[in-house]
Protein backbone atom coordinates (compact mmCIF):
# COMPACT_ATOMS: atom_id res chain seq x y z
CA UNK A 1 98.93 15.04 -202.21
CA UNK A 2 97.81 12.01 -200.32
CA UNK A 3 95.78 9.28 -202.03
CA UNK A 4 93.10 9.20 -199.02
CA UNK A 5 91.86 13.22 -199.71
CA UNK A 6 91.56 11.77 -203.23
CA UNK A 7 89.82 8.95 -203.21
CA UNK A 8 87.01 9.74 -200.20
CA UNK A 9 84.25 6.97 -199.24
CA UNK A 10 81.80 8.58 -202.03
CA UNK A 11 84.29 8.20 -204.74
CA UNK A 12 84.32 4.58 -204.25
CA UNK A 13 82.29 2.08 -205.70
CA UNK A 14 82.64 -1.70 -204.55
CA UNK A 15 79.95 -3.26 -206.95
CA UNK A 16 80.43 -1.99 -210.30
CA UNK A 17 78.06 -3.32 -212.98
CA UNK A 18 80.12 -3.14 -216.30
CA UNK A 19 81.22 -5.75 -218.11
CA UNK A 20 83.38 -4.95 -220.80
CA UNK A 21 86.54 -1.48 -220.99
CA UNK A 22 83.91 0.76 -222.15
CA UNK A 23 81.04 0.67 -219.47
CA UNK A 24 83.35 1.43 -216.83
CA UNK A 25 85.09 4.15 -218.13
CA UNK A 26 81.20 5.50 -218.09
CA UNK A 27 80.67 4.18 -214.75
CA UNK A 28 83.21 5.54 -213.26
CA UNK A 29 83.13 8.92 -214.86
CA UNK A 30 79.38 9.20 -213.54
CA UNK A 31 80.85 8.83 -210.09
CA UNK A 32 83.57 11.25 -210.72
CA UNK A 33 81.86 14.08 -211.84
CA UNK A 34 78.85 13.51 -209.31
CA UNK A 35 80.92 13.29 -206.26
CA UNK A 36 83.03 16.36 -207.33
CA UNK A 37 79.97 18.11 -208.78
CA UNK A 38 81.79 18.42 -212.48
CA UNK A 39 80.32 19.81 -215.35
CA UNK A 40 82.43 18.08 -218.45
CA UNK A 41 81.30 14.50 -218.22
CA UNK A 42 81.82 13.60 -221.89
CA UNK A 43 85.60 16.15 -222.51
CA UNK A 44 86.76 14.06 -218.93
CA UNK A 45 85.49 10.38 -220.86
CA UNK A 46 87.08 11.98 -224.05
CA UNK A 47 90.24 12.57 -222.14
CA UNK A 48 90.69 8.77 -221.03
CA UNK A 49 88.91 6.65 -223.87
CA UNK A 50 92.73 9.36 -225.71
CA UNK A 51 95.15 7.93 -222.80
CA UNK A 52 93.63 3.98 -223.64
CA UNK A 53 93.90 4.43 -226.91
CA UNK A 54 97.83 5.14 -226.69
CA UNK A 55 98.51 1.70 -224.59
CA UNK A 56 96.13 -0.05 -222.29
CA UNK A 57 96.37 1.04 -218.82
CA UNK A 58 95.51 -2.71 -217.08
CA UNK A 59 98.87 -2.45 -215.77
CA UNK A 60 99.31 -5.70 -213.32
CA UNK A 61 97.28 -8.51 -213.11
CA UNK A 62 93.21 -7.47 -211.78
CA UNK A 63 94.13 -3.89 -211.54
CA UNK A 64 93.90 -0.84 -214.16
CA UNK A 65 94.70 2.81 -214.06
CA UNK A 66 92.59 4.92 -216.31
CA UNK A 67 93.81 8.52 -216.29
CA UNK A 68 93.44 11.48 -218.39
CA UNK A 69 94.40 15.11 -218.90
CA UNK A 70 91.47 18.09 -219.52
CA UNK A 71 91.00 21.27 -218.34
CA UNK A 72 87.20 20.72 -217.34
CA UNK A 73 88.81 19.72 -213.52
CA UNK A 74 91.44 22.02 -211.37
CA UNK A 75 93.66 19.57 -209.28
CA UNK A 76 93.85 16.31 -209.14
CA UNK A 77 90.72 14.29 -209.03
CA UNK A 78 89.90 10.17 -208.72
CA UNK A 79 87.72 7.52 -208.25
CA UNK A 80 88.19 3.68 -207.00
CA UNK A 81 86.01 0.85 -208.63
CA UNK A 82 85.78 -2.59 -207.60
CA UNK A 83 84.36 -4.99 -209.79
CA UNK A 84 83.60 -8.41 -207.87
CA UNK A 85 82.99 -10.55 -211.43
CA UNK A 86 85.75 -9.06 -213.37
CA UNK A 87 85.60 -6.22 -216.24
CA UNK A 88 86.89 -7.69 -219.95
CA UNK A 89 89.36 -5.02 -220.00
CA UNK A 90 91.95 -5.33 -223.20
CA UNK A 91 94.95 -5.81 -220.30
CA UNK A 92 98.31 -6.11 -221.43
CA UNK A 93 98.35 -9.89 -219.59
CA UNK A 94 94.87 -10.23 -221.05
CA UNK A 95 93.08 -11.10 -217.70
CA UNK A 96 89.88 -9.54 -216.24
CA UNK A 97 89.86 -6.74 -214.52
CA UNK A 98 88.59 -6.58 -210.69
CA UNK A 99 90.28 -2.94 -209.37
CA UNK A 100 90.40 0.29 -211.26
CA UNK A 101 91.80 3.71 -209.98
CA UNK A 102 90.77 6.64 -212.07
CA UNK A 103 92.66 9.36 -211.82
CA UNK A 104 92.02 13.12 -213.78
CA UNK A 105 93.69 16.22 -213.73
CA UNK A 106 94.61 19.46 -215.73
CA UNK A 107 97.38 19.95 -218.24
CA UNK A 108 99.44 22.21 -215.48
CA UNK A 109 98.89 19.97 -212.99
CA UNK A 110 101.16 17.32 -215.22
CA UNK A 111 103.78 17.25 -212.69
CA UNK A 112 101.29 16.54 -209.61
CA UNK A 113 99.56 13.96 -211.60
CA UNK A 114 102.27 11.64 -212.25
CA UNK A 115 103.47 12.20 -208.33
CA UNK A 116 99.83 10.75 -207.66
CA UNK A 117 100.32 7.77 -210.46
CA UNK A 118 104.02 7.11 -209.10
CA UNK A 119 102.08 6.99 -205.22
CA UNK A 120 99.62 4.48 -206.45
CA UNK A 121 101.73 2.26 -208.03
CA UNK A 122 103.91 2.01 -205.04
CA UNK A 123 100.68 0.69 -203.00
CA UNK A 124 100.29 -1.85 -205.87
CA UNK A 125 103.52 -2.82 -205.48
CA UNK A 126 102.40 -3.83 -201.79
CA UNK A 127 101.93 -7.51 -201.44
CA UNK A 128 98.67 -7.64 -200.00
CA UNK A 129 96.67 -4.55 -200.70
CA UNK A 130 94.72 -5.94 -203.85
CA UNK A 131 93.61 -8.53 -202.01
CA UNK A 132 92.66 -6.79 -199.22
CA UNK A 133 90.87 -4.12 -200.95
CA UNK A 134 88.85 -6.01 -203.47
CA UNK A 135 87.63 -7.64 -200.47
CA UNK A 136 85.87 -4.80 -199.45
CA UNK A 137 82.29 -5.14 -199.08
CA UNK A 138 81.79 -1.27 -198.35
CA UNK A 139 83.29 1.81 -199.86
CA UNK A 140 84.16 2.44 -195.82
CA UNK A 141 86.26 -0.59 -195.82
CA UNK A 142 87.65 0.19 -199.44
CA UNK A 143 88.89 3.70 -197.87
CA UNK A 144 90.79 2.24 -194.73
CA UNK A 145 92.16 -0.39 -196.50
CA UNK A 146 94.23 2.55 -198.69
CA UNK A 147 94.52 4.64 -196.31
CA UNK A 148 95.91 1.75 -194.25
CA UNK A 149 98.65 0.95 -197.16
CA UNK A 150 99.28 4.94 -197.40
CA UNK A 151 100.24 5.55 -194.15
CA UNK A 152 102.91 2.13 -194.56
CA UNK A 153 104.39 3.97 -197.53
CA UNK A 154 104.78 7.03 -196.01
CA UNK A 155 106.18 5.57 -192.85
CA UNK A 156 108.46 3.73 -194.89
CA UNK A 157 109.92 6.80 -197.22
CA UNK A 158 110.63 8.67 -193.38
């Protein structure tokens, strides 16, 4: 599965408003479950406020990965949030948070959802695409910028 049929231009959001770990798990699930047309808003916030609660997925310095399992979604299903100010995010390194990936999927789609996780921290791993992408004043620019670092990866694993 590639991360740009995930992630499209309206499941992007370069100006999020939260402040703090809890408004943007709501933020971002609003997105989600509008842009996908999702009926489960509070079992697919349920799902990831579980995950958090195991360890705190502000993984790297400015970026997070909220994910969760339910059964309300089929597939494999995400959003991107930029925050320009910073989110107070209980990170392991204890720093703000500026770029979140939020990733959802079934229970049998397990396997396919840590493929995706495993794809996105690759891109992480890329020297330049968090500062590239939080750069991005438009959820346009957002989605070239991955898709951009994608299609590196993917020439580099041929």
């Amino acid at each position: 599965m590639l991360l740009k049929d995930i992630f499209l231009t309206d499941r992007i959001n370069v100006d999020l408003e939260s402040e703090d770990k809890d408004e943007v798990f709501e933020e971002l699930v609003e997105c989600l479950v509008t842009s996908y047309g999702i009926d489960g808003r509070d079992e697919i916030l349920e799902s990831i406020r579980e995950r958090e609660e195991k360890m705190s997925t502000g993984i790297k310095t400015g970026i997070a990965l909220p994910h969760g399992k339910t059964d309300i979604v089929k597939g494999i299903h995400g959003v991107i949030g930029i925050s320009k100010s910073g989110i107070d995010y209980d990170s392991l390194d204890g720093k703000p948070v500026h770029l979140l990936l939020l990733l959802v999927s079934s229970q049998e789609d397990a396997e396919q959802h840590l493929r995706t996780l495993k794809k996105i921290a690759q891109i992480l791993e890329m020297p330049d695409f968090y500062s590239e992408i939080i750069k991005a004043a438009k959820p346009e620019i957002a989605y070239r910028v991955l898709k951009k670092f994608e299609e590196i990866l993917e020439h580099n694993d041929d």
